[in-house]
Protein backbone atom coordinates (compact mmCIF):
# COMPACT_ATOMS: atom_id res chain seq x y z
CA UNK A 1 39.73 2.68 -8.27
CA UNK A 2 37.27 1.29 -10.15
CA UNK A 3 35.63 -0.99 -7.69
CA UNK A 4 35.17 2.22 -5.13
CA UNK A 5 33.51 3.80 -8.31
CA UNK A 6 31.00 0.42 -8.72
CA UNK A 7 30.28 0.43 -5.04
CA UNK A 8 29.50 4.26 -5.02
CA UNK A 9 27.17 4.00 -8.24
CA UNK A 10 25.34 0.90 -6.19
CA UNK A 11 24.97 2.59 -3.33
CA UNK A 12 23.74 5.72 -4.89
CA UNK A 13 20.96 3.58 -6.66
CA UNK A 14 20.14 1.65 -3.52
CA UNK A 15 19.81 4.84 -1.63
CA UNK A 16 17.51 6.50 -4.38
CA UNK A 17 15.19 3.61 -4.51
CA UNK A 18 14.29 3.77 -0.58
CA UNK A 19 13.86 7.10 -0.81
CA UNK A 20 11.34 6.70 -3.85
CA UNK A 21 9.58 4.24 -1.88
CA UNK A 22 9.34 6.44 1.07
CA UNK A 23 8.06 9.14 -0.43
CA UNK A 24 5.67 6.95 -2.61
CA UNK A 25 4.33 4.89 0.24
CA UNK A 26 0.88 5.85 0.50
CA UNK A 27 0.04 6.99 -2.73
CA UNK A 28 -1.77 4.08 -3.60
CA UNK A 29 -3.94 4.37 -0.61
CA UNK A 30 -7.74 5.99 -1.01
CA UNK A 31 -8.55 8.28 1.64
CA UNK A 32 -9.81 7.34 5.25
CA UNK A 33 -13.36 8.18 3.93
CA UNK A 34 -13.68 5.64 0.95
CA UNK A 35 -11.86 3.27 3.67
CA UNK A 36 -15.05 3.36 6.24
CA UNK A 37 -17.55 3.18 3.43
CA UNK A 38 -15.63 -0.03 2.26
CA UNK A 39 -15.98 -1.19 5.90
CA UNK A 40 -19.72 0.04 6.02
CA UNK A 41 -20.43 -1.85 2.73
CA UNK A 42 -18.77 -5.37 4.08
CA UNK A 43 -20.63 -5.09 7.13
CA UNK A 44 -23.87 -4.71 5.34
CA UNK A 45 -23.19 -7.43 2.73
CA UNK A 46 -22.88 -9.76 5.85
CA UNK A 47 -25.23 -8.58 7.06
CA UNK A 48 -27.56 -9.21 4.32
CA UNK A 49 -25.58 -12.81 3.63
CA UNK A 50 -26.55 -14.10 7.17
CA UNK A 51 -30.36 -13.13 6.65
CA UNK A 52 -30.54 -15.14 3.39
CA UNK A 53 -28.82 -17.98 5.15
CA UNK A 54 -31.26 -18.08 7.88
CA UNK A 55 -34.02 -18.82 5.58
């Protein structure tokens, strides 16, 4: 009896941490905006990288 009481307790933990990280997923992650001006700013900072290396 007590070991089915252990392996429900685990299982109810293991179960409520994958839904925590499911629903938590992506809210670390800036919008799709601040993503392309990133992109925009890495492409210009080569940009500007390759000119000064030409010299």
């Amino acid at each position: 009896m007590k070991a089915f009481i252990i392996i429900v307790v685990v299982v109810a933990v293991l179960v409520g941490g994958i839904l925590t990280l499911r629903s938590s997923r992506n809210s670390g992650m800036p919008g799709q905006d601040v993503l392309d001006r990133a992109k925009q700013r890495g492409r210009e900072q080569a940009a500007k990288d390759e000119r000064e290396s030409d010299r």
